[in-house]
PDBML (XML) file of the C-alpha atoms, coordinates in Angstrom:
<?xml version="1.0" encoding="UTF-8" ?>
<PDBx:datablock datablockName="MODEL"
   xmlns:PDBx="http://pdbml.pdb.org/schema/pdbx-v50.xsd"
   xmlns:xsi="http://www.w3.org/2001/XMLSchema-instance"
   xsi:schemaLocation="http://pdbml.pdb.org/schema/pdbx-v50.xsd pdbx-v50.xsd">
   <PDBx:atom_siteCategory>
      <PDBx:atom_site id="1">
         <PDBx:B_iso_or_equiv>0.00</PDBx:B_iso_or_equiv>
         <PDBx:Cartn_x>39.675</PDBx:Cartn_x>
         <PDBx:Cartn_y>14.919</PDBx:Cartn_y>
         <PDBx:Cartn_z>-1.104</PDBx:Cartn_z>
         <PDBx:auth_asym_id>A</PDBx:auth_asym_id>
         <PDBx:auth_atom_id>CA</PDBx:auth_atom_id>
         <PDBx:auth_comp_id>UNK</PDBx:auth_comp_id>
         <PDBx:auth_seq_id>1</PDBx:auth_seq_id>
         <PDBx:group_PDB>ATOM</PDBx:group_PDB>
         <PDBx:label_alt_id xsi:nil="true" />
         <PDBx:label_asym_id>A</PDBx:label_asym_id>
         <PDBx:label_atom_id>CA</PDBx:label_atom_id>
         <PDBx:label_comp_id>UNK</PDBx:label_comp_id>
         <PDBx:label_entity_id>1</PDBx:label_entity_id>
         <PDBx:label_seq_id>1</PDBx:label_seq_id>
         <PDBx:occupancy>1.00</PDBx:occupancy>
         <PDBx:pdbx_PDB_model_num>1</PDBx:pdbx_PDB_model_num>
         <PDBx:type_symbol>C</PDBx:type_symbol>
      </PDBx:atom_site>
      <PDBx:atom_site id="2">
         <PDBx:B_iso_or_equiv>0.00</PDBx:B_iso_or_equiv>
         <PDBx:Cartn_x>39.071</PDBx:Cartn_x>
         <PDBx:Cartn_y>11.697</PDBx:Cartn_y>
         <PDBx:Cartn_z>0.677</PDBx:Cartn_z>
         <PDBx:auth_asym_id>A</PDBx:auth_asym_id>
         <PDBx:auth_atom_id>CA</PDBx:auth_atom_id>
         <PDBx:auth_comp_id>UNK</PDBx:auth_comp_id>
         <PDBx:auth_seq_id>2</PDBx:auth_seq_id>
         <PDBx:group_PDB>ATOM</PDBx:group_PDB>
         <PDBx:label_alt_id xsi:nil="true" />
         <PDBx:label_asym_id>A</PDBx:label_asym_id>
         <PDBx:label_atom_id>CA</PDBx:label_atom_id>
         <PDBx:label_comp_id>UNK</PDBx:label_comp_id>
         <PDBx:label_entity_id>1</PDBx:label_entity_id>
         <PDBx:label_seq_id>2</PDBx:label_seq_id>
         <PDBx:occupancy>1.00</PDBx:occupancy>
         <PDBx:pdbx_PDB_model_num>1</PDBx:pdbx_PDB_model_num>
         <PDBx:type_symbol>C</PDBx:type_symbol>
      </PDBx:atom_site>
      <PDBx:atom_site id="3">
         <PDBx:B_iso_or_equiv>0.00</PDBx:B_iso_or_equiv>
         <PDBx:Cartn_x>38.894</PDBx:Cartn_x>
         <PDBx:Cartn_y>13.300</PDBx:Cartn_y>
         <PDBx:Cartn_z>4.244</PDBx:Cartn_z>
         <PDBx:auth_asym_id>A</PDBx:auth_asym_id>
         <PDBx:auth_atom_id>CA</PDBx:auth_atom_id>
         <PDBx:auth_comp_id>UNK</PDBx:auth_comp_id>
         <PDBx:auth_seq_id>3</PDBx:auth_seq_id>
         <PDBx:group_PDB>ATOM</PDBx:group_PDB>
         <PDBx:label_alt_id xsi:nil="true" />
         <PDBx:label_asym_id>A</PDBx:label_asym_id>
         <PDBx:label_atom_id>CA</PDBx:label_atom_id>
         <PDBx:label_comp_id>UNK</PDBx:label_comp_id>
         <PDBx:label_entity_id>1</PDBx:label_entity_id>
         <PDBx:label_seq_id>3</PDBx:label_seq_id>
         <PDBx:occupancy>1.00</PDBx:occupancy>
         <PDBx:pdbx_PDB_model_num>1</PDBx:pdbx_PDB_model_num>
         <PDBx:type_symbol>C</PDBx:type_symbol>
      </PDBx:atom_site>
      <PDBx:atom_site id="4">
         <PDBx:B_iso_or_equiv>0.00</PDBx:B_iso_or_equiv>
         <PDBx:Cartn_x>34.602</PDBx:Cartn_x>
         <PDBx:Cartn_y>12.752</PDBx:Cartn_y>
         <PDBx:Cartn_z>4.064</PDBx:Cartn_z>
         <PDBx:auth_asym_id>A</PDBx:auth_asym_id>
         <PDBx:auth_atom_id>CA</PDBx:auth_atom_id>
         <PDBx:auth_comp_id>UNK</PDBx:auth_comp_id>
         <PDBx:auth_seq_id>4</PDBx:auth_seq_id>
         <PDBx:group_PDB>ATOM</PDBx:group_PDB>
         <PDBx:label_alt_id xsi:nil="true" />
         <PDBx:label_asym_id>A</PDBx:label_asym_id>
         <PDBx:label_atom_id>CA</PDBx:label_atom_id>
         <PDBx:label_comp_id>UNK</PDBx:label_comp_id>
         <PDBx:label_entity_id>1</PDBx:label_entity_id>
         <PDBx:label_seq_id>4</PDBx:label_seq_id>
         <PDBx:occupancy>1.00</PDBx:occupancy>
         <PDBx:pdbx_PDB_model_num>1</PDBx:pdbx_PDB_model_num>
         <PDBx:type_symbol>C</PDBx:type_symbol>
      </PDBx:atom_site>
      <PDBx:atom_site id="5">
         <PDBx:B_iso_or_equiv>0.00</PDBx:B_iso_or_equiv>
         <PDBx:Cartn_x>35.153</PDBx:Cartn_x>
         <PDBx:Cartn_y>9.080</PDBx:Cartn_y>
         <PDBx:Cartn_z>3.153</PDBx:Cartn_z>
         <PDBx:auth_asym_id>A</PDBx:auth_asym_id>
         <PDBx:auth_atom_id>CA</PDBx:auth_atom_id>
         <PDBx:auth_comp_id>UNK</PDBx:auth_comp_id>
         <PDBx:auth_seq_id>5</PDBx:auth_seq_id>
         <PDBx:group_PDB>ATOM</PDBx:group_PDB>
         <PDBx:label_alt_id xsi:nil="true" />
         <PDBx:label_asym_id>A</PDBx:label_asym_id>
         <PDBx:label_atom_id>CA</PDBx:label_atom_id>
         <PDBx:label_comp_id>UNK</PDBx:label_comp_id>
         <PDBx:label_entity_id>1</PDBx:label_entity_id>
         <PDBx:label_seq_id>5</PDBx:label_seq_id>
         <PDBx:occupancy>1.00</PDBx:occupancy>
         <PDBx:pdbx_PDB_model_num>1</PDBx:pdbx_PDB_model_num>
         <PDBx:type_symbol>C</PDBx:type_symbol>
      </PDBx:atom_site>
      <PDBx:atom_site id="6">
         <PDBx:B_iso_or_equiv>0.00</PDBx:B_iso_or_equiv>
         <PDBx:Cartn_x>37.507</PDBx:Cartn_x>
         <PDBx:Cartn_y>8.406</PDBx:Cartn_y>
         <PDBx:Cartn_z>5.980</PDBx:Cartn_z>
         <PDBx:auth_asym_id>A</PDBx:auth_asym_id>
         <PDBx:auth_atom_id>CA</PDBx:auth_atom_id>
         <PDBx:auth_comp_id>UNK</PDBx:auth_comp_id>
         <PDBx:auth_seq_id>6</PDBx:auth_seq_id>
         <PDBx:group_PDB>ATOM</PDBx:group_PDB>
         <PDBx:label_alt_id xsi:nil="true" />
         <PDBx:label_asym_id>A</PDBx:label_asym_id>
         <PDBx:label_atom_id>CA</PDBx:label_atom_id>
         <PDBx:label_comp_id>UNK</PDBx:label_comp_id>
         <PDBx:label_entity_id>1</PDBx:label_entity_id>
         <PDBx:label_seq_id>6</PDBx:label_seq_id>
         <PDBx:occupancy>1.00</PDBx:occupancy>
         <PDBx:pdbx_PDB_model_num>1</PDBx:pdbx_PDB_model_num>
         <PDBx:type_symbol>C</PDBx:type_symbol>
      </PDBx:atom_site>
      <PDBx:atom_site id="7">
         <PDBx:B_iso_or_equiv>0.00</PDBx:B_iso_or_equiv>
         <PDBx:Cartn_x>35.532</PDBx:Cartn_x>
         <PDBx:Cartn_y>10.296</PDBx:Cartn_y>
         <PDBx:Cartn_z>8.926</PDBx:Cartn_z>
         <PDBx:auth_asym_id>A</PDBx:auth_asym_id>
         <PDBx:auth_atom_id>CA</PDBx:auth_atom_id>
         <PDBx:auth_comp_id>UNK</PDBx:auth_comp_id>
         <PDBx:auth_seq_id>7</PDBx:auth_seq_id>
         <PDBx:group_PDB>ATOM</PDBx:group_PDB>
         <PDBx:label_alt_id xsi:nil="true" />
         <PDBx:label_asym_id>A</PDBx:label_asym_id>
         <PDBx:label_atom_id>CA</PDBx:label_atom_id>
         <PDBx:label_comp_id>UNK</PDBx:label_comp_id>
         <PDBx:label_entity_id>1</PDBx:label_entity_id>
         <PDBx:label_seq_id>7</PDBx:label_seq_id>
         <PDBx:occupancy>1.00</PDBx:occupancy>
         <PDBx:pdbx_PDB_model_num>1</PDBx:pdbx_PDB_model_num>
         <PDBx:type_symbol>C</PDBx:type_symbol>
      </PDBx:atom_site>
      <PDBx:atom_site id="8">
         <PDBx:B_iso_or_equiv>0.00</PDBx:B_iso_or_equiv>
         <PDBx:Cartn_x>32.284</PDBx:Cartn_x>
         <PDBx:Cartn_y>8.486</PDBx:Cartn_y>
         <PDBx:Cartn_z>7.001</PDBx:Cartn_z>
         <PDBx:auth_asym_id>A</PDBx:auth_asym_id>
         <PDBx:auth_atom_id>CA</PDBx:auth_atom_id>
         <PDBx:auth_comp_id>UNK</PDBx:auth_comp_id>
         <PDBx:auth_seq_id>8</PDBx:auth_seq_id>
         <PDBx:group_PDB>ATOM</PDBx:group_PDB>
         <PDBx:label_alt_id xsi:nil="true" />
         <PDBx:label_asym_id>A</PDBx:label_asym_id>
         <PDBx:label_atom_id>CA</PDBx:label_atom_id>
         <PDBx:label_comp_id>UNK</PDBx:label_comp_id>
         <PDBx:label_entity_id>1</PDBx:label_entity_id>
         <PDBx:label_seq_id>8</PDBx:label_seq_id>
         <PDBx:occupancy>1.00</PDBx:occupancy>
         <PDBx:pdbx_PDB_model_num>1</PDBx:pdbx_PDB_model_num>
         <PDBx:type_symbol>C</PDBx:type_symbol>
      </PDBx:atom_site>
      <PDBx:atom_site id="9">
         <PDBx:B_iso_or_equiv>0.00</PDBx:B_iso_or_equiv>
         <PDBx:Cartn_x>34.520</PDBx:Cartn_x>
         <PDBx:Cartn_y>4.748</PDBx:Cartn_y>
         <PDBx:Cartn_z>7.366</PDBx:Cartn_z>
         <PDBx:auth_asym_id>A</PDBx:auth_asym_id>
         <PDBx:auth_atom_id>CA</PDBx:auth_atom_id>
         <PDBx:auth_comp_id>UNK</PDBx:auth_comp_id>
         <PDBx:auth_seq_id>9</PDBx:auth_seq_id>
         <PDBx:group_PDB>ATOM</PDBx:group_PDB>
         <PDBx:label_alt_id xsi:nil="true" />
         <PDBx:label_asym_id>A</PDBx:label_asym_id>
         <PDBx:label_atom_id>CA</PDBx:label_atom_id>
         <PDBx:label_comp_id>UNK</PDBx:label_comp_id>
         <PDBx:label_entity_id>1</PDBx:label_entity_id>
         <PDBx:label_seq_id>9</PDBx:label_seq_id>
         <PDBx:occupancy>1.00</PDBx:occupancy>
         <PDBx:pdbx_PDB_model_num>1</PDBx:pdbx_PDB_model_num>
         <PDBx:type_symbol>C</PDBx:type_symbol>
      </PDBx:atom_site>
      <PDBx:atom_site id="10">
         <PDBx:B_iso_or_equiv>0.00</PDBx:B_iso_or_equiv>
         <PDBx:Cartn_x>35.868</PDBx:Cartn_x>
         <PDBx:Cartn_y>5.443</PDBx:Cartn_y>
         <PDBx:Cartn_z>11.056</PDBx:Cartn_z>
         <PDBx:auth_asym_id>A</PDBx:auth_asym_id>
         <PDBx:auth_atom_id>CA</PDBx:auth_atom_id>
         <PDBx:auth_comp_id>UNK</PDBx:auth_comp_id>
         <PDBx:auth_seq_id>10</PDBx:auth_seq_id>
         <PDBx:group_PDB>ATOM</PDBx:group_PDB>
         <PDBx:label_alt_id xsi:nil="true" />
         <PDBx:label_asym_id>A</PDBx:label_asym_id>
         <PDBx:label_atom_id>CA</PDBx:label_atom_id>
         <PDBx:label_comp_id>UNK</PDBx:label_comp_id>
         <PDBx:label_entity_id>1</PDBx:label_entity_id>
         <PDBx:label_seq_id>10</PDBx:label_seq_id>
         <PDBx:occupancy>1.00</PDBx:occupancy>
         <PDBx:pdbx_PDB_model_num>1</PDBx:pdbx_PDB_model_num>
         <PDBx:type_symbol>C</PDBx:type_symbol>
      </PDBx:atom_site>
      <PDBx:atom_site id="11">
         <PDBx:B_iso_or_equiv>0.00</PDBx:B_iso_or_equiv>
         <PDBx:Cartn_x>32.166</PDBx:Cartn_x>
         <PDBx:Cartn_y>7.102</PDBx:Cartn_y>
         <PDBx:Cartn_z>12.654</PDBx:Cartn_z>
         <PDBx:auth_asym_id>A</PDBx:auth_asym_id>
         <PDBx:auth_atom_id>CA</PDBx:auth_atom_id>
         <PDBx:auth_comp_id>UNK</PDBx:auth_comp_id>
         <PDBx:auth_seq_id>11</PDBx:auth_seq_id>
         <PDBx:group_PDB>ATOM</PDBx:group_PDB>
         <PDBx:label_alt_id xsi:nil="true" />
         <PDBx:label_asym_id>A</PDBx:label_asym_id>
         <PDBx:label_atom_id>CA</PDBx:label_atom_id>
         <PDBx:label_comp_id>UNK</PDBx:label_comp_id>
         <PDBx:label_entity_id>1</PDBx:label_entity_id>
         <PDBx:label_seq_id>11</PDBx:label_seq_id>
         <PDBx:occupancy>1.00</PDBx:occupancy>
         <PDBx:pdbx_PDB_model_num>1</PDBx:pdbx_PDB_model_num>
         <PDBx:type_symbol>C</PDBx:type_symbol>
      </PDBx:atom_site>
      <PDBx:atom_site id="12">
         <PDBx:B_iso_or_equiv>0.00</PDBx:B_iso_or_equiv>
         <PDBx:Cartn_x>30.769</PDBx:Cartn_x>
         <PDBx:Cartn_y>3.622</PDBx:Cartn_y>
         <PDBx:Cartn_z>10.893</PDBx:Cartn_z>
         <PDBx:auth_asym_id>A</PDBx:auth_asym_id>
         <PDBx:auth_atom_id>CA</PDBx:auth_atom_id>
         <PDBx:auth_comp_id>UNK</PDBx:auth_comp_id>
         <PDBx:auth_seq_id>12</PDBx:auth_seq_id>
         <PDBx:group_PDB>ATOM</PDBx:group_PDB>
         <PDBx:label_alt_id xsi:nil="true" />
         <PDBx:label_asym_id>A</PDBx:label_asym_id>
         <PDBx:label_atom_id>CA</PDBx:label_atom_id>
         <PDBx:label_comp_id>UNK</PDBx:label_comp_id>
         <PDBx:label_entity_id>1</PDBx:label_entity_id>
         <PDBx:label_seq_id>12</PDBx:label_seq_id>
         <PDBx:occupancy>1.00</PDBx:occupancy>
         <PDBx:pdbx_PDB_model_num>1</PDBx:pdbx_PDB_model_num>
         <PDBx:type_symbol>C</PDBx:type_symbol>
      </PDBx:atom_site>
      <PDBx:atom_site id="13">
         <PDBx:B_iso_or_equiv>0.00</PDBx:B_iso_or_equiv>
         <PDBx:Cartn_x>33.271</PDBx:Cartn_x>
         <PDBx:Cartn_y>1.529</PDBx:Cartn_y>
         <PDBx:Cartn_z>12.823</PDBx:Cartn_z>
         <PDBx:auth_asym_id>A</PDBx:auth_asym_id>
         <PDBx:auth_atom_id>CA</PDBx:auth_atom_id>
         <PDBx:auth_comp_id>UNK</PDBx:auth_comp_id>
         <PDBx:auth_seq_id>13</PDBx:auth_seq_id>
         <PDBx:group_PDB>ATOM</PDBx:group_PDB>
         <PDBx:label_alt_id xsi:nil="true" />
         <PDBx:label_asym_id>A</PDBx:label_asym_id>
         <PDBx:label_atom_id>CA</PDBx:label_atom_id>
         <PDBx:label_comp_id>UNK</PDBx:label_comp_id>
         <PDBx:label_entity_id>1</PDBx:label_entity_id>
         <PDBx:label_seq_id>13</PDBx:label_seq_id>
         <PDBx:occupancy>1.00</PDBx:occupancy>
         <PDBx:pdbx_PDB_model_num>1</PDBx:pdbx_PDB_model_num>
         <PDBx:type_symbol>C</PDBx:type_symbol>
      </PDBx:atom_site>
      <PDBx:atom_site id="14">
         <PDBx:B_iso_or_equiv>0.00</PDBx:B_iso_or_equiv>
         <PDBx:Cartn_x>32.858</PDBx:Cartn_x>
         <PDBx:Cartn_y>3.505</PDBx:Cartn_y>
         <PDBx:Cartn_z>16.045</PDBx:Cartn_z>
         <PDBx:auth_asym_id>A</PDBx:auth_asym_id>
         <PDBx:auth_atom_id>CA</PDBx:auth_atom_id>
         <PDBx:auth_comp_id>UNK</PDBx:auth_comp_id>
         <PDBx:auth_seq_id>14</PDBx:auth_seq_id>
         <PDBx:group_PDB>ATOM</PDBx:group_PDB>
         <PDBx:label_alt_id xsi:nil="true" />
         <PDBx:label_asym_id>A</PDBx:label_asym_id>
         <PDBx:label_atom_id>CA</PDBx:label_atom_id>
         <PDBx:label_comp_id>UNK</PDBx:label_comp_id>
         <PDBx:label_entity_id>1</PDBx:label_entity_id>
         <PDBx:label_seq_id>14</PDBx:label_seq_id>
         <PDBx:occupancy>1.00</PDBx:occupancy>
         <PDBx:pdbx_PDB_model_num>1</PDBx:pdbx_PDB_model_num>
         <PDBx:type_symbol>C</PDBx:type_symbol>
      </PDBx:atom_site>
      <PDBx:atom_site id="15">
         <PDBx:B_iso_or_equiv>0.00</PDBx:B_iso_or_equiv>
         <PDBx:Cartn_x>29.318</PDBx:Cartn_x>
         <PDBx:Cartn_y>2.617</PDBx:Cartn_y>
         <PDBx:Cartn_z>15.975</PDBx:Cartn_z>
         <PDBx:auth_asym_id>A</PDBx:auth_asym_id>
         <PDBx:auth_atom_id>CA</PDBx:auth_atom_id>
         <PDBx:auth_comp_id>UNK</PDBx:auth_comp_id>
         <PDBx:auth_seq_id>15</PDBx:auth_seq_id>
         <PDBx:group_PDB>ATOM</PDBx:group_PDB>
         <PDBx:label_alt_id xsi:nil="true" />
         <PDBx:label_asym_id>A</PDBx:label_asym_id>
         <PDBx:label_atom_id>CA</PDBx:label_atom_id>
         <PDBx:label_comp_id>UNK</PDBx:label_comp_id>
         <PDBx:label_entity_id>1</PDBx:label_entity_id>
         <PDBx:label_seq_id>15</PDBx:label_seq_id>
         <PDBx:occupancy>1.00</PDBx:occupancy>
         <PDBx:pdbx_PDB_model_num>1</PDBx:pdbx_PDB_model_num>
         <PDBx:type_symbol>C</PDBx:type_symbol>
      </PDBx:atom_site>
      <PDBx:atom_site id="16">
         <PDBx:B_iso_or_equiv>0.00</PDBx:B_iso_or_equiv>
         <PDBx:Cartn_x>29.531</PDBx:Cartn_x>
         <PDBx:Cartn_y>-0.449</PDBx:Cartn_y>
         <PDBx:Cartn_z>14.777</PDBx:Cartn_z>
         <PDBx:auth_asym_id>A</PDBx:auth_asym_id>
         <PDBx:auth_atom_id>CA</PDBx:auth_atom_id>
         <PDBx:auth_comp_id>UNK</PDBx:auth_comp_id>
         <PDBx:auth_seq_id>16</PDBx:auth_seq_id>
         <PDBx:group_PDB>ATOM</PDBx:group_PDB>
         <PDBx:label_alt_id xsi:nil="true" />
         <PDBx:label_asym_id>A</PDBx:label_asym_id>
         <PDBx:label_atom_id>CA</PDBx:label_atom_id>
         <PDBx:label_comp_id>UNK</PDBx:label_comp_id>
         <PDBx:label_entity_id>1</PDBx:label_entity_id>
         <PDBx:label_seq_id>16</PDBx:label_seq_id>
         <PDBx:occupancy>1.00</PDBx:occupancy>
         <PDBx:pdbx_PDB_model_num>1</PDBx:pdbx_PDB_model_num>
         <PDBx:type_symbol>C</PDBx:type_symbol>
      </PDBx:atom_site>
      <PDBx:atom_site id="17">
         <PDBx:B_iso_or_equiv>0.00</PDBx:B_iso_or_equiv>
         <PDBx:Cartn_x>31.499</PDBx:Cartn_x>
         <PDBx:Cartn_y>-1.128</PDBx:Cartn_y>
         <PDBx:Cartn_z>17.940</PDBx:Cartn_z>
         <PDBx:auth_asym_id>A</PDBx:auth_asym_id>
         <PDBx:auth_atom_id>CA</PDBx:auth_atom_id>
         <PDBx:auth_comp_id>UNK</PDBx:auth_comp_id>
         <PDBx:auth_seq_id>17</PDBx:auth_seq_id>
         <PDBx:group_PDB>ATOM</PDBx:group_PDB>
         <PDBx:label_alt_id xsi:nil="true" />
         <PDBx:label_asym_id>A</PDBx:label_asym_id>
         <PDBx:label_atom_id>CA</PDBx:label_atom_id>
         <PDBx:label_comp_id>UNK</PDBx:label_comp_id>
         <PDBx:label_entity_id>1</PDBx:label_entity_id>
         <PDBx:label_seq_id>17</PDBx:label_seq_id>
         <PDBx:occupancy>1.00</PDBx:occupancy>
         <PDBx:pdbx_PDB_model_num>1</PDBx:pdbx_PDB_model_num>
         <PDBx:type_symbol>C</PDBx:type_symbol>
      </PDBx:atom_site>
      <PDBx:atom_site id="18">
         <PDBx:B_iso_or_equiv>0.00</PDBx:B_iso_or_equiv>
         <PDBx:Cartn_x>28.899</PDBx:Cartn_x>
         <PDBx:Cartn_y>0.385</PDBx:Cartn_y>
         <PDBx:Cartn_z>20.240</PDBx:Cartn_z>
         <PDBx:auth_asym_id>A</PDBx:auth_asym_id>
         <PDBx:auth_atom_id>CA</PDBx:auth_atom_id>
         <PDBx:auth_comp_id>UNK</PDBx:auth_comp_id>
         <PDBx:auth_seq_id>18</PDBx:auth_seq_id>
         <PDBx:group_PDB>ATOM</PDBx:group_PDB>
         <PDBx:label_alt_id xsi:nil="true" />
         <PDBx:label_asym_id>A</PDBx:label_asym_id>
         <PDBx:label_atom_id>CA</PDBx:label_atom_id>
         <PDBx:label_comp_id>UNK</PDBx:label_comp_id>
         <PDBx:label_entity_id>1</PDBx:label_entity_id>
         <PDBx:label_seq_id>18</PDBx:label_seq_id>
         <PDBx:occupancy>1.00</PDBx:occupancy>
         <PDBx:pdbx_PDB_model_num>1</PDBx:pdbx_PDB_model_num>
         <PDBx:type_symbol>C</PDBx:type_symbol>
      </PDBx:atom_site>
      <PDBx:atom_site id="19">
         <PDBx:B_iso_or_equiv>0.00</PDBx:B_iso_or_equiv>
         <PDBx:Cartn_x>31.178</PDBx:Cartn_x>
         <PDBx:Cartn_y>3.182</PDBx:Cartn_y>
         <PDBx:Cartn_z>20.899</PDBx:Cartn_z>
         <PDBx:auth_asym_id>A</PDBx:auth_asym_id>
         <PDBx:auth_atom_id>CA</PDBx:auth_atom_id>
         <PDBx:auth_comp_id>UNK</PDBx:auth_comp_id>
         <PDBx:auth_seq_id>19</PDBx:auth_seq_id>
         <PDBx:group_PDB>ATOM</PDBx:group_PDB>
         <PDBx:label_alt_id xsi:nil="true" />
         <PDBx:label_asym_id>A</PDBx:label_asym_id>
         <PDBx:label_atom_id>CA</PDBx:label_atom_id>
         <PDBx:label_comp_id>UNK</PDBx:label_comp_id>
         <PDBx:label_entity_id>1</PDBx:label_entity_id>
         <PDBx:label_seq_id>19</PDBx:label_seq_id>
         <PDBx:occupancy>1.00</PDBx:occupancy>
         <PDBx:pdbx_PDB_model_num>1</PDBx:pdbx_PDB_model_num>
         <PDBx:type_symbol>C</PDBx:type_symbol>
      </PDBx:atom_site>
      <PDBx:atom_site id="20">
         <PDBx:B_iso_or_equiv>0.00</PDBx:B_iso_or_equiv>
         <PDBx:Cartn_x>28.968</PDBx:Cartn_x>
         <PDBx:Cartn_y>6.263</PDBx:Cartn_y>
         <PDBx:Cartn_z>21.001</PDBx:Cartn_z>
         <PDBx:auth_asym_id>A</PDBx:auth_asym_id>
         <PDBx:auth_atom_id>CA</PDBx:auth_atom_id>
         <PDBx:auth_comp_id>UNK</PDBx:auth_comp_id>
         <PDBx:auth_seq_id>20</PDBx:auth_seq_id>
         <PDBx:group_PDB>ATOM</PDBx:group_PDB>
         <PDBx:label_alt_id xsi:nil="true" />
         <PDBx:label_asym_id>A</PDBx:label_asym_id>
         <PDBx:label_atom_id>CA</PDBx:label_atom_id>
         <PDBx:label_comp_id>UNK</PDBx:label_comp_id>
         <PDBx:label_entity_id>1</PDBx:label_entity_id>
         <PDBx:label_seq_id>20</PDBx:label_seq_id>
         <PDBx:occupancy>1.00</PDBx:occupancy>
         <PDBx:pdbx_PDB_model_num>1</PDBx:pdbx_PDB_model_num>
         <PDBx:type_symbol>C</PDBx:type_symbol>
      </PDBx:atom_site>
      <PDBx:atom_site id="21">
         <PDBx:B_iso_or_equiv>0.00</PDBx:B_iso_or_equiv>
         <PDBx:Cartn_x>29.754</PDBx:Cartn_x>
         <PDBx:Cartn_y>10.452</PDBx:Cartn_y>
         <PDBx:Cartn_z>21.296</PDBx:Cartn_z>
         <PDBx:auth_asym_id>A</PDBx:auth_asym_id>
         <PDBx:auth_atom_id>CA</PDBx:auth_atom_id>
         <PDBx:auth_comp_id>UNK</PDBx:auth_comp_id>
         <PDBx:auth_seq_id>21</PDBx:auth_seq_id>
         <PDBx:group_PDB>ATOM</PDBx:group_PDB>
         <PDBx:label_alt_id xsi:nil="true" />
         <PDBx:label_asym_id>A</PDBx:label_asym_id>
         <PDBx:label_atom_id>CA</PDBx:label_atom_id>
         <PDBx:label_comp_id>UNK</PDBx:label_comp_id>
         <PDBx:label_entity_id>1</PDBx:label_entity_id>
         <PDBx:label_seq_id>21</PDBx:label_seq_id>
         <PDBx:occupancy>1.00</PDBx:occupancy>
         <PDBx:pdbx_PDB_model_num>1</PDBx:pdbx_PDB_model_num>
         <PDBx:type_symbol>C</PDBx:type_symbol>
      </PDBx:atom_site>
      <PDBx:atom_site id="22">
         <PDBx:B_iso_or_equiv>0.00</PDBx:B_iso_or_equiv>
         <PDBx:Cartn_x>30.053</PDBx:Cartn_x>
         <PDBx:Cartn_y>10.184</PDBx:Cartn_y>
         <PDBx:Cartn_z>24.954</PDBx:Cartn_z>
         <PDBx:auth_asym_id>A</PDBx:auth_asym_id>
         <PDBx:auth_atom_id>CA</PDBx:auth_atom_id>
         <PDBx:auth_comp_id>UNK</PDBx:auth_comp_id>
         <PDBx:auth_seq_id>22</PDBx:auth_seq_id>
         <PDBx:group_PDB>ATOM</PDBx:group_PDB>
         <PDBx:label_alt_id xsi:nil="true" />
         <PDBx:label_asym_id>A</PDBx:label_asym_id>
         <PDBx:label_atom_id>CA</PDBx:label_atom_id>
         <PDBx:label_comp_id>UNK</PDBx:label_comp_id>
         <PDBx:label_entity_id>1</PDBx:label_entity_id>
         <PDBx:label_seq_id>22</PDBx:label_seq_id>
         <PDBx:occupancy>1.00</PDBx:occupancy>
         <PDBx:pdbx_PDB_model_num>1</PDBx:pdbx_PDB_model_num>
         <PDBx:type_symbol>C</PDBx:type_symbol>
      </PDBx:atom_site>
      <PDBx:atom_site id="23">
         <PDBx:B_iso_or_equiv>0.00</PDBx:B_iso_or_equiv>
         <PDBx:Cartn_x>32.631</PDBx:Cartn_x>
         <PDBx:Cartn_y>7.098</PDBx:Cartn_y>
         <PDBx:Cartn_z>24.708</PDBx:Cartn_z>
         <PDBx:auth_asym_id>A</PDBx:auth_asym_id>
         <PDBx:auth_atom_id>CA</PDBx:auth_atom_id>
         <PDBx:auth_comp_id>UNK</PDBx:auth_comp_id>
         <PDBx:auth_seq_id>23</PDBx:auth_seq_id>
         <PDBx:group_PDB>ATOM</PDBx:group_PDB>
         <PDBx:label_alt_id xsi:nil="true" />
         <PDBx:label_asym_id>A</PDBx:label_asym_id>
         <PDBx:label_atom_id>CA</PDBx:label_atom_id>
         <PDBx:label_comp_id>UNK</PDBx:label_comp_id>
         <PDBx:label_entity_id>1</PDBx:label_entity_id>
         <PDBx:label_seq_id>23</PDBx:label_seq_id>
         <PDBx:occupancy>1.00</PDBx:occupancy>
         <PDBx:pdbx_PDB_model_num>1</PDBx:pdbx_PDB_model_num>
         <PDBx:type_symbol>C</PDBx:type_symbol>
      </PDBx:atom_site>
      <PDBx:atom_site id="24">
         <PDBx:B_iso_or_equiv>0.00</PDBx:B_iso_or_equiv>
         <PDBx:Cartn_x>34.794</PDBx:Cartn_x>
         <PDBx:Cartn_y>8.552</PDBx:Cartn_y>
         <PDBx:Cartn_z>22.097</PDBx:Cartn_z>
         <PDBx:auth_asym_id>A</PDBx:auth_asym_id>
         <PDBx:auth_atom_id>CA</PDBx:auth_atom_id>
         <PDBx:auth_comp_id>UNK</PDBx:auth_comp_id>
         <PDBx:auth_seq_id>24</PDBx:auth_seq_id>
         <PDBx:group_PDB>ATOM</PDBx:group_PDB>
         <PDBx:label_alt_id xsi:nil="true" />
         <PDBx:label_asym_id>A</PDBx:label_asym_id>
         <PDBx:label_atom_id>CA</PDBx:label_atom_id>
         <PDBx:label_comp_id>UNK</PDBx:label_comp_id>
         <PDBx:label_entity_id>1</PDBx:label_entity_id>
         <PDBx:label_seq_id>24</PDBx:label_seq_id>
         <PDBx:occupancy>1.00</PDBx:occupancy>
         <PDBx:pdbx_PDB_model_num>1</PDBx:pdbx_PDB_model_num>
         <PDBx:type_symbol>C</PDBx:type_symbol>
      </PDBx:atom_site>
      <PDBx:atom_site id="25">
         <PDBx:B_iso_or_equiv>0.00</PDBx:B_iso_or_equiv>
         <PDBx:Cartn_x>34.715</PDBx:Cartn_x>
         <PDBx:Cartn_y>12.338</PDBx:Cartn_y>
         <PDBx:Cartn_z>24.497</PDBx:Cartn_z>
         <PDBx:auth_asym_id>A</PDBx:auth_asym_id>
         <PDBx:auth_atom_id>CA</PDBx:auth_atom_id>
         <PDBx:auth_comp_id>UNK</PDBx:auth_comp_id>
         <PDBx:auth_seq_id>25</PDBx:auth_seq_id>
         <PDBx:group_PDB>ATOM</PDBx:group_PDB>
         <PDBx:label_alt_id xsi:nil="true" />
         <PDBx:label_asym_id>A</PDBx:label_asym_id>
         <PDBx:label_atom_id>CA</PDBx:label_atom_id>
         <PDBx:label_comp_id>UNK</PDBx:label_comp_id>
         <PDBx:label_entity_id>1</PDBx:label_entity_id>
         <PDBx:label_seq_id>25</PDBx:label_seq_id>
         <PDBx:occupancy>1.00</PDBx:occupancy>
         <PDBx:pdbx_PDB_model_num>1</PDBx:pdbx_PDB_model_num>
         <PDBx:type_symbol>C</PDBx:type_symbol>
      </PDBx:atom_site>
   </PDBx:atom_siteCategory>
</PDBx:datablock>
C-alpha cells in the first residue's frame, strides 16, 4: 500500500521538472 501514490507523486515531479524517460535512463 502506498507504493502507486509515491511512483504517481515522484513521475509528476520528474515531469514537472522537464526531466523525461531518456533523462532519468
Amino acid at each position: 500500500p502506498g507504493f502507486l501514490q509515491d511512483m504517481t507523486a515522484f513521475i509528476n515531479e520528474l515531469k514537472e521538472n522537464d526531466i523525461d524517460c531518456g533523462g532519468l535512463e
